[in-house]
C-alpha atoms as a PDB file:
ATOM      1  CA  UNK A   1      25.552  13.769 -19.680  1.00  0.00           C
ATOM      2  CA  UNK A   2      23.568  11.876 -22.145  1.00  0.00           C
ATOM      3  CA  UNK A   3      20.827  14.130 -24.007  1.00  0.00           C
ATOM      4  CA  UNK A   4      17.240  12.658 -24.613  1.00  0.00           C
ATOM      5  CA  UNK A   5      16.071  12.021 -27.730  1.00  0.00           C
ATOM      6  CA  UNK A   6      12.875  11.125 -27.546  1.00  0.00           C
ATOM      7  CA  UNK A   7      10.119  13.025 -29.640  1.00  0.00           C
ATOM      8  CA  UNK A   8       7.736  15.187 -28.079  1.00  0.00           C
ATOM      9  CA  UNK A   9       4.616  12.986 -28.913  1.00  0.00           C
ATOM     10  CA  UNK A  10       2.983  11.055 -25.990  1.00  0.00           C
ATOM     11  CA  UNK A  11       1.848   7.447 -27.304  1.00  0.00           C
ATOM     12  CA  UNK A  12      -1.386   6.697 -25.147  1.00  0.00           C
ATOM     13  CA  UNK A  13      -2.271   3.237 -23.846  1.00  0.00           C
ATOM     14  CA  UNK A  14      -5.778   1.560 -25.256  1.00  0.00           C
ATOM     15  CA  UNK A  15      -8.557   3.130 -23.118  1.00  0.00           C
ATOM     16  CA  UNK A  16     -11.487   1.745 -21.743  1.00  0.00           C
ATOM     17  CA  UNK A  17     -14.609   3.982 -22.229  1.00  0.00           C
ATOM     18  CA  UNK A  18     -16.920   1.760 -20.024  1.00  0.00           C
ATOM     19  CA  UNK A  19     -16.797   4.769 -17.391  1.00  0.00           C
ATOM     20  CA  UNK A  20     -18.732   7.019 -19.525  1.00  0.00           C
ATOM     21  CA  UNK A  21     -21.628   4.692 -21.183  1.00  0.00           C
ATOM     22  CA  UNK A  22     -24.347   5.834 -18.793  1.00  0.00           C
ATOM     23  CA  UNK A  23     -23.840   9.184 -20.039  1.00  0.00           C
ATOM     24  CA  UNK A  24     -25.240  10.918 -22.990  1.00  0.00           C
ATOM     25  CA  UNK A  25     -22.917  10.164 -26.341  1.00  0.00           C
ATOM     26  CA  UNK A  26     -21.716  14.007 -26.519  1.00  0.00           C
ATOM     27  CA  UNK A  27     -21.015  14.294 -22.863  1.00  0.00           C
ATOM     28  CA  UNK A  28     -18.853  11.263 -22.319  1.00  0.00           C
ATOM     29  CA  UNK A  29     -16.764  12.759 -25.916  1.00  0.00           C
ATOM     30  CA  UNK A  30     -16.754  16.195 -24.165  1.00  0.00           C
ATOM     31  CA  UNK A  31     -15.233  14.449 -21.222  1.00  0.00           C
ATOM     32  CA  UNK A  32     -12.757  12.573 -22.976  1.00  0.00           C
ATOM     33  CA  UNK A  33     -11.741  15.014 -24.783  1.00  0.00           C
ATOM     34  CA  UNK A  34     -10.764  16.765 -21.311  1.00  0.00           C
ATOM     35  CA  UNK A  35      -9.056  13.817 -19.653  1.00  0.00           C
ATOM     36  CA  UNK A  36      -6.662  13.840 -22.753  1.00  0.00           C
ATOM     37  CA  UNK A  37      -6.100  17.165 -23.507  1.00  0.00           C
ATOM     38  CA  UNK A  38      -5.106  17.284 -19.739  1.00  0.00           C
ATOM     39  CA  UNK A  39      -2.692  14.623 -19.460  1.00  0.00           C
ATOM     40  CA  UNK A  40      -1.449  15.306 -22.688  1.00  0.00           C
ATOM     41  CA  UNK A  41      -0.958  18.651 -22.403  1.00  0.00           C
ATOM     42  CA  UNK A  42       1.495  18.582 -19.319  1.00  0.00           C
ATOM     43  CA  UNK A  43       3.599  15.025 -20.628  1.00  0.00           C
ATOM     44  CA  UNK A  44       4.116  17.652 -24.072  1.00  0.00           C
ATOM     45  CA  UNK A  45       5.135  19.930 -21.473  1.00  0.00           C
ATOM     46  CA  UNK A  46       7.730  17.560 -19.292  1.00  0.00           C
ATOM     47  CA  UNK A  47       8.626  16.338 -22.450  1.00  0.00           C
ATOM     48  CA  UNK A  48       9.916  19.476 -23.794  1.00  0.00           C
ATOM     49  CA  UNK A  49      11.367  21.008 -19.890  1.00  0.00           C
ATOM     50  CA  UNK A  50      13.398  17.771 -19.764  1.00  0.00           C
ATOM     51  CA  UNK A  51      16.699  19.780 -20.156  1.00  0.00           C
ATOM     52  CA  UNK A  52      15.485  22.546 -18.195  1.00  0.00           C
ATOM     53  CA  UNK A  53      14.880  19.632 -15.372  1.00  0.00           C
ATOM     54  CA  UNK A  54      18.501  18.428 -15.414  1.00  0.00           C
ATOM     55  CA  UNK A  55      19.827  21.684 -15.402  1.00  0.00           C
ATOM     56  CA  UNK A  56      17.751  22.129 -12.396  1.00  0.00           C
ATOM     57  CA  UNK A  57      18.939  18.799 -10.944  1.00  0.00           C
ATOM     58  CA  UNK A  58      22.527  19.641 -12.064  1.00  0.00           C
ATOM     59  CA  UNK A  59      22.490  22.614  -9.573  1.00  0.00           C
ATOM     60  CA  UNK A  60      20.987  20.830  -7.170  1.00  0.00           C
ATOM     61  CA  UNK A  61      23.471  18.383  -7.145  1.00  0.00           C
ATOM     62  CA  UNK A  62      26.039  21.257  -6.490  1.00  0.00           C
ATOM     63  CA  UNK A  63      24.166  22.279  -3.389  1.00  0.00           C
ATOM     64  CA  UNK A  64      23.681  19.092  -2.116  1.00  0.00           C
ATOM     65  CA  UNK A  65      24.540  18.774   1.575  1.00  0.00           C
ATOM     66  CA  UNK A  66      25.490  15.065   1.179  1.00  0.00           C
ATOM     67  CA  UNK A  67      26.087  12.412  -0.713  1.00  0.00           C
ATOM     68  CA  UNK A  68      23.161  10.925  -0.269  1.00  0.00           C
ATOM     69  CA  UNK A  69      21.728  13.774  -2.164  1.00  0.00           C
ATOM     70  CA  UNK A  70      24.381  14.168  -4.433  1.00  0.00           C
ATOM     71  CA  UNK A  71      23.228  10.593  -5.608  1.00  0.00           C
ATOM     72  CA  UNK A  72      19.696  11.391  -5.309  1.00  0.00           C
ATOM     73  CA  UNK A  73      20.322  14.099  -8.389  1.00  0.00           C
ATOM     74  CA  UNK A  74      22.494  12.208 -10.533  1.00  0.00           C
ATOM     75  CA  UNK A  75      20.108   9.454 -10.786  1.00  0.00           C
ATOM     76  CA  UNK A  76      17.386  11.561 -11.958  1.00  0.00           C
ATOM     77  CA  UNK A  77      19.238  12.756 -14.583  1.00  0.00           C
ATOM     78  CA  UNK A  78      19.793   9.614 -15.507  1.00  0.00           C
ATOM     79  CA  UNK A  79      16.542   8.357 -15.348  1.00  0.00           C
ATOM     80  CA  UNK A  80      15.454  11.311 -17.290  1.00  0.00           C
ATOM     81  CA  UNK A  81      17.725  10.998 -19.996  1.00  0.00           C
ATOM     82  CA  UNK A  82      16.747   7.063 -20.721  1.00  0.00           C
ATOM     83  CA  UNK A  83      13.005   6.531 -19.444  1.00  0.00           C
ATOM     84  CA  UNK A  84      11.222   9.340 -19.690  1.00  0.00           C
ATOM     85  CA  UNK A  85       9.122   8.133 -22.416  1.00  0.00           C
ATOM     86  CA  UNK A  86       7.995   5.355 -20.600  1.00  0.00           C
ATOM     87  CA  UNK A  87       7.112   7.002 -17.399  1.00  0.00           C
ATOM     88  CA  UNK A  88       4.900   9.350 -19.393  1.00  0.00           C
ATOM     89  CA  UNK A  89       2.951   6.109 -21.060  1.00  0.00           C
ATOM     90  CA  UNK A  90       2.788   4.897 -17.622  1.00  0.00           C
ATOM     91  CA  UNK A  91       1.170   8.385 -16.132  1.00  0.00           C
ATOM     92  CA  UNK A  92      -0.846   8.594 -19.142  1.00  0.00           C
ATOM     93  CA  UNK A  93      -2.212   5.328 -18.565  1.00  0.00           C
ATOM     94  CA  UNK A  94      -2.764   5.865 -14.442  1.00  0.00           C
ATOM     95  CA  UNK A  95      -4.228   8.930 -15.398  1.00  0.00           C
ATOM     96  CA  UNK A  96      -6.897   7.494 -17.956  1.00  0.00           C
ATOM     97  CA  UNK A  97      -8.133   4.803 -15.567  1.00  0.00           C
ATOM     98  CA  UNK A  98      -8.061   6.835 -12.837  1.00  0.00           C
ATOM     99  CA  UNK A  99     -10.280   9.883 -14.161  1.00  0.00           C
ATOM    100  CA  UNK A 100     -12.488   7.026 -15.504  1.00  0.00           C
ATOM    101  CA  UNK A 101     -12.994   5.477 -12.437  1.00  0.00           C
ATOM    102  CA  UNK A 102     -14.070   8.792 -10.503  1.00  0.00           C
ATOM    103  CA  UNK A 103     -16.485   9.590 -12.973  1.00  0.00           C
ATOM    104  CA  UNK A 104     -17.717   5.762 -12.657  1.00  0.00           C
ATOM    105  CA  UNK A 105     -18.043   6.891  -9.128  1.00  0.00           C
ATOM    106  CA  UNK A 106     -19.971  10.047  -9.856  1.00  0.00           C
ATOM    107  CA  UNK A 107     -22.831   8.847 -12.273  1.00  0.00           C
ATOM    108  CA  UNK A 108     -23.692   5.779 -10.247  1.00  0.00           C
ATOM    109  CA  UNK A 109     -23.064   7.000  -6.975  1.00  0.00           C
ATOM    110  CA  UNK A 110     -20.573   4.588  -5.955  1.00  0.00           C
ATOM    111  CA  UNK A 111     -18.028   5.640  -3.413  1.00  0.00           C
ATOM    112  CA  UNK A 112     -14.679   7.502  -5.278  1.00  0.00           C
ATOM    113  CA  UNK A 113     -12.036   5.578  -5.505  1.00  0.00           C
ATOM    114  CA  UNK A 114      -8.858   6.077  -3.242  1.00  0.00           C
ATOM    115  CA  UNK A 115      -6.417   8.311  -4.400  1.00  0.00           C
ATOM    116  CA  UNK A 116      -3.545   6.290  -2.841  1.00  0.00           C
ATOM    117  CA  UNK A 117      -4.409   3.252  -5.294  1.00  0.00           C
ATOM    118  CA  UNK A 118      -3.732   0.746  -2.434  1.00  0.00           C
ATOM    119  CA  UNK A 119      -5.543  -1.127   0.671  1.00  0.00           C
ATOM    120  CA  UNK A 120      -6.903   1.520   2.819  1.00  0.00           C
ATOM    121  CA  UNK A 121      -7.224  -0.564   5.494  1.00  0.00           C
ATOM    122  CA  UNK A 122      -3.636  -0.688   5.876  1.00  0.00           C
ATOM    123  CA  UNK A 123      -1.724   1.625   8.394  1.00  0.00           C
ATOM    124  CA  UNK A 124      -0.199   4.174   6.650  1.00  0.00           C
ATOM    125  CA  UNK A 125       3.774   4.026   7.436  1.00  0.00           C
ATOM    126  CA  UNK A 126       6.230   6.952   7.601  1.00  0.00           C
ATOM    127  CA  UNK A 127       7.251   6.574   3.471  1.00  0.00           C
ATOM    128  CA  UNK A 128       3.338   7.079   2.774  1.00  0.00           C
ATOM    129  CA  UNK A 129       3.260   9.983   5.051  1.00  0.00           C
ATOM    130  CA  UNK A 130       6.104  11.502   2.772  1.00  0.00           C
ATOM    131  CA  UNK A 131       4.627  10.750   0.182  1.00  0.00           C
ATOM    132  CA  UNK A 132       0.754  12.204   0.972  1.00  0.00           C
ATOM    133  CA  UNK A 133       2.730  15.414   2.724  1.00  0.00           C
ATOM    134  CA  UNK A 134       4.696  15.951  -0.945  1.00  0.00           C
ATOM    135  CA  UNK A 135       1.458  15.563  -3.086  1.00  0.00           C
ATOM    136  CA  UNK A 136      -0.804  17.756  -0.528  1.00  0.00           C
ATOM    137  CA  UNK A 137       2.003  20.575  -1.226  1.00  0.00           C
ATOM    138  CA  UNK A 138       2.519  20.576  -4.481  1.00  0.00           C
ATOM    139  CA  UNK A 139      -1.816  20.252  -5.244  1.00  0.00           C
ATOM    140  CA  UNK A 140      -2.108  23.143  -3.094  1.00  0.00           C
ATOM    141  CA  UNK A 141       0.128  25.097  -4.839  1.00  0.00           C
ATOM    142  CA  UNK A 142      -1.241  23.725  -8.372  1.00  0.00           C
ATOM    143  CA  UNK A 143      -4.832  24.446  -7.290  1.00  0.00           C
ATOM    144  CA  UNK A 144      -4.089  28.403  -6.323  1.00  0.00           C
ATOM    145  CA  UNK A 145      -1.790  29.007  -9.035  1.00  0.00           C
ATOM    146  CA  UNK A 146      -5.037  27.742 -11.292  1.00  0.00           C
ATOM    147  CA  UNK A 147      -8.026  28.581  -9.055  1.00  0.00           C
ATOM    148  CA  UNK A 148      -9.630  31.055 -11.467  1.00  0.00           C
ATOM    149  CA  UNK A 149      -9.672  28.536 -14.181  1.00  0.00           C
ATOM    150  CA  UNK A 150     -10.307  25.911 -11.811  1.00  0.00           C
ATOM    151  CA  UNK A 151     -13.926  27.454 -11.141  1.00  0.00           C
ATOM    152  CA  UNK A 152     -15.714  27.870 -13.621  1.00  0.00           C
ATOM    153  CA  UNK A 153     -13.930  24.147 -14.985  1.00  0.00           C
ATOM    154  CA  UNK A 154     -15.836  22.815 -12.139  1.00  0.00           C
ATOM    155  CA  UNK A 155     -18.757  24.298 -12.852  1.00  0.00           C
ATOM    156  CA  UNK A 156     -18.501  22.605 -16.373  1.00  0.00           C
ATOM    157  CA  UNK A 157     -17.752  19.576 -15.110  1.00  0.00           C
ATOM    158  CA  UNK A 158     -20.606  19.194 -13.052  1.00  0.00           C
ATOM    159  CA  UNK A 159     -22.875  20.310 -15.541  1.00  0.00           C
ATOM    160  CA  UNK A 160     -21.193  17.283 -18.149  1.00  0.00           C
ATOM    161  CA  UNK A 161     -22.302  15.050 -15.240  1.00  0.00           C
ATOM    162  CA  UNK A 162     -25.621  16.688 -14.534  1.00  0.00           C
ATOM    163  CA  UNK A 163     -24.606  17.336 -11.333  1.00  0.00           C
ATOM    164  CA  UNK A 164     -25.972  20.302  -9.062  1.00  0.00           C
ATOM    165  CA  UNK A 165     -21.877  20.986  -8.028  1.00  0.00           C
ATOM    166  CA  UNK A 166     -18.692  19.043  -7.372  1.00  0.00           C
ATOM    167  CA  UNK A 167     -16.109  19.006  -5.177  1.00  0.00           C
ATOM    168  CA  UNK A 168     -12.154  19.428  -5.938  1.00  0.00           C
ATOM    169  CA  UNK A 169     -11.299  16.165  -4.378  1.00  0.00           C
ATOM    170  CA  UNK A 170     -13.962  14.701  -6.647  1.00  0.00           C
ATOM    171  CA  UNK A 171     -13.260  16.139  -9.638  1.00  0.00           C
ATOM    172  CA  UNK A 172     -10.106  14.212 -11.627  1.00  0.00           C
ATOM    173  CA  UNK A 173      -9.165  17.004 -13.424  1.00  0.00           C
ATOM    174  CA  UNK A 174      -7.892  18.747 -10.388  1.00  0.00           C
ATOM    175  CA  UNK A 175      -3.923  18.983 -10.037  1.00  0.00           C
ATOM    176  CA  UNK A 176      -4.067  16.247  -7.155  1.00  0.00           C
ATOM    177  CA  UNK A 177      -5.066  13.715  -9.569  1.00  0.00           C
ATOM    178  CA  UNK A 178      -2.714  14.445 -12.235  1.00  0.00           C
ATOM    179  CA  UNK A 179       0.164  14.031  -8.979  1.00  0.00           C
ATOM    180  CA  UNK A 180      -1.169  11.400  -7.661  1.00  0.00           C
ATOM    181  CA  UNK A 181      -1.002   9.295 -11.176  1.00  0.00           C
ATOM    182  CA  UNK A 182       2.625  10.300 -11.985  1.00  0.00           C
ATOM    183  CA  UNK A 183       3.691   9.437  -8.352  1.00  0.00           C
ATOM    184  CA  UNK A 184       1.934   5.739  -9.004  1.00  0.00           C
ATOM    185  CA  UNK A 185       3.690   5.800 -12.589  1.00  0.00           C
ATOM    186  CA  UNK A 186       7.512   6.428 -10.772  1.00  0.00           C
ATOM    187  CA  UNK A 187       6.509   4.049  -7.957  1.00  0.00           C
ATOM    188  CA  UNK A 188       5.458   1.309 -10.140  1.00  0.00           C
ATOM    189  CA  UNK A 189       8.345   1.291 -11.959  1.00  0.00           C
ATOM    190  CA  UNK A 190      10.786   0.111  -8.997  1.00  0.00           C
ATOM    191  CA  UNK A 191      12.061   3.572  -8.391  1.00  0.00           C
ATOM    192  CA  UNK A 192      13.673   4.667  -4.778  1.00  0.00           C
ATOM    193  CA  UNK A 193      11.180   6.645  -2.597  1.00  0.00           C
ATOM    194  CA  UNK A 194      13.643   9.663  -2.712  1.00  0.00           C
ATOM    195  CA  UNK A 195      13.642   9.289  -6.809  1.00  0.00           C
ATOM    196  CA  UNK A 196      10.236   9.548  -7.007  1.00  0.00           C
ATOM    197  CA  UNK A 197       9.813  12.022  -5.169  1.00  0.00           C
ATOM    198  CA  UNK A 198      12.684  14.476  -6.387  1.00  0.00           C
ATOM    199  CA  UNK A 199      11.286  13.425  -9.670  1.00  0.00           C
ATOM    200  CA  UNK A 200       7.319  14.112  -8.838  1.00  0.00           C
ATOM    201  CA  UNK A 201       8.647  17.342  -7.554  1.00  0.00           C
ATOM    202  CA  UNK A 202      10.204  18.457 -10.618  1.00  0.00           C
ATOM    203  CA  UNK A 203       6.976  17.350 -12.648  1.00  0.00           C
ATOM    204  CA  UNK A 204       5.216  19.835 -10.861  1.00  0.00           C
ATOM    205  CA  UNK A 205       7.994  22.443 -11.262  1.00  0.00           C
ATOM    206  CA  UNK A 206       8.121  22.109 -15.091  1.00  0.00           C
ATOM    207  CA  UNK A 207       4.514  22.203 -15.764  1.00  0.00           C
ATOM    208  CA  UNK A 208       3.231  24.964 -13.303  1.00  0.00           C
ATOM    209  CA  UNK A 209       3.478  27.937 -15.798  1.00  0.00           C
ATOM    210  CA  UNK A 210       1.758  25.999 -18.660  1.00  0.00           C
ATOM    211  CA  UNK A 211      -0.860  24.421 -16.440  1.00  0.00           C
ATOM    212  CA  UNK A 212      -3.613  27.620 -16.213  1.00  0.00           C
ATOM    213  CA  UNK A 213      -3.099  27.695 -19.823  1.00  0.00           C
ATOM    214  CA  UNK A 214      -4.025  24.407 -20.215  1.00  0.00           C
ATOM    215  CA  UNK A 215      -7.123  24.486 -18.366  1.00  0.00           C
ATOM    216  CA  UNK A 216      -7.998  28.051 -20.042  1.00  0.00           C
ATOM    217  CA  UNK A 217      -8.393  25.980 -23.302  1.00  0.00           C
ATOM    218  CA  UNK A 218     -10.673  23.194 -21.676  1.00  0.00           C
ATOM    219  CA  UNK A 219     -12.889  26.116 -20.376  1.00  0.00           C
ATOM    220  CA  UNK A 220     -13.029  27.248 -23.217  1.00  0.00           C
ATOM    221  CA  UNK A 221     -13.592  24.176 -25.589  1.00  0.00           C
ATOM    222  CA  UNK A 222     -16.666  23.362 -23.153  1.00  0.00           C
ATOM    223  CA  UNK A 223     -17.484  27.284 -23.422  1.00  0.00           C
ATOM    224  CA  UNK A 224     -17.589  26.383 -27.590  1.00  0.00           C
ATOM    225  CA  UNK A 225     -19.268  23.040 -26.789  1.00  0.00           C
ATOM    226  CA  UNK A 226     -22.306  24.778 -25.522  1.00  0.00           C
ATOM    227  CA  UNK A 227     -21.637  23.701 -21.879  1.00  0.00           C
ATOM    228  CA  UNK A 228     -22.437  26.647 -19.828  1.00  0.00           C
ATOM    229  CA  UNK A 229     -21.281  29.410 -22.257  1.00  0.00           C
ATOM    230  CA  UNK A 230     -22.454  32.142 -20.537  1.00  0.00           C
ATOM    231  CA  UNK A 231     -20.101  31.846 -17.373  1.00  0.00           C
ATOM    232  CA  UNK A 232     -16.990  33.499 -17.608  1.00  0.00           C
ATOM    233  CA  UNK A 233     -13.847  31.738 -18.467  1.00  0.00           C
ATOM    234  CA  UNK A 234     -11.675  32.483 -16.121  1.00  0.00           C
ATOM    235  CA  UNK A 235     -13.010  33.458 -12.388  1.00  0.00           C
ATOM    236  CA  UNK A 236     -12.358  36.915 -11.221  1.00  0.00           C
ATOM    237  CA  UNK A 237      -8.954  37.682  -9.118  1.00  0.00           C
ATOM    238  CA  UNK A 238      -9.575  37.079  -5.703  1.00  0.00           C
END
C-alpha cells in the first residue's frame, strides 16, 4: 500500500472577505480568525490520522460482507494515499465561502444559505436522503461530544455579530457545517456516493477527539479578545 507523503500544512485558497465589511474591523478579524483556526485545525488533524484511517479501512475491508464493500475500502485507501491534499484545499475552500456566506446572511438579514449547496426546489432523491441521514448522524454526535464548548462559543459568536443569540443551524462553526463542506469537497471531485460517504465518515472518526480541543482554544482566544470574558469557557457537565 502506497504511504502518503504529503506535509502536514493545509495551503488555503484566496478568500473573499466581502462577508464581513459591514462589521466592525476587529470583529470581522476575530471571526476570521475562527473560520480558519477551525478548518485548519481538523485538515492538520486528517492530515496527520491518514494512516490511522487506512488501517481502519484495512480492517474494514476484512469484515466486509461483499465485494462491493471490499471495493468500497480499497478505493479509499487509495484515494487517501494520492489526493488527500487536494480534497483538504477543496474543504478548506467550501468551508471559507460557506461560513462567509452565513454570516452574510446574519448581518443583513438575508435568508441562510442552504446547507445542501444545490436547487432546493428540486425533489430530494434516495442518494440525497443518504446523504442528509449520514451528515444528521455524524453532527449529532459532533455537537454532544462538544456541547460544553459549543455554548458558550455561541454565545461569542453572537456577541461578534451583535446579536441577542444564535441558533446551531445558524452558526457555521457548528460540526454540521464543517460535514457538510467536506461532503461537497468529495462530491465535487467525481467521487462514488459510497466513497464519499465511507470517506466523510472517517473524517468525522479521525477528528472527533481533537475537535472539543479545538473549539476550547477559540473560546478561549475570544475569552483573551475581550469578547465576553467573564463567561466560562467550557459549559458545565450536563
Amino acid at each position: 500500500m502506497a504511504e502518503t507523503t504529503t506535509s502536514n500544512v493545509v495551503p488555503f485558497a484566496a478568500r473573499d472577505h466581502a462577508a464581513t465589511t459591514e462589521l466592525s474591523g476587529e470583529s470581522a478579524s476575530l471571526l476570521a480568525m475562527c473560520r480558519d483556526r477551525l478548518v485548519q485545525g481538523v485538515s492538520t488533524v486528517f492530515l496527520q490520522r491518514i494512516g490511522q484511517a487506512n488501517d481502519e479501512f484495512i480492517g474494514m475491508a476484512d469484515r466486509a460482507i461483499n465485494l462491493e464493500q471490499q471495493q468500497v475500502c480499497f478505493a479509499a485507501m487509495h484515494f487517501l494515499a494520492n489526493r488527500a491534499q487536494p480534497l483538504l484545499q477543496q474543504f478548506s475552500s467550501a468551508y471559507v465561502a460557506g461560513f462567509d456566506a452565513s454570516v452574510a446572511a446574519l448581518t443583513t438579514g438575508r435568508p441562510r444559505p442552504s446547507l445542501r449547496g444545490a436547487d432546493e426546489l428540486r425533489l430530494v432523491d434516495n442518494d440525497d436522503f443518504e446523504q442528509d441521514l449520514a451528515i444528521g448522524k455524524l453532527s449529532t454526535r459532533a455537537a454532544f461530544n462538544c456541547s460544553q464548548q459549543l455554548v458558550p462559543l455561541d454565545h461569542r459568536f453572537a456577541a461578534l455579530l451583535r446579536l441577542q443569540r444564535i441558533s446551531q443551524d445558524d452558526n457555521p462553526l457548528h460540526p454540521e457545517h464543517l460535514f457538510n463542506a467536506m461532503l461537497q469537497a468529495l462530491t465535487g471531485m467525481d467521487l462514488d456516493r459510497q466513497l464519499a460517504l465511507a470517506l466523510l465518515q472517517s473524517f468525522e472518526r479521525q477528528t472527533a477527539a481533537a475537535l472539543p480541543g479545538i473549539y476550547a482554544d477559540l473560546n478561549q482566544s475570544l475569552a483573551q479578545s475581550g469578547i465576553l470574558p467573564t463567561i466560562p469557557l467550557a459549559a458545565s457537565q450536563p
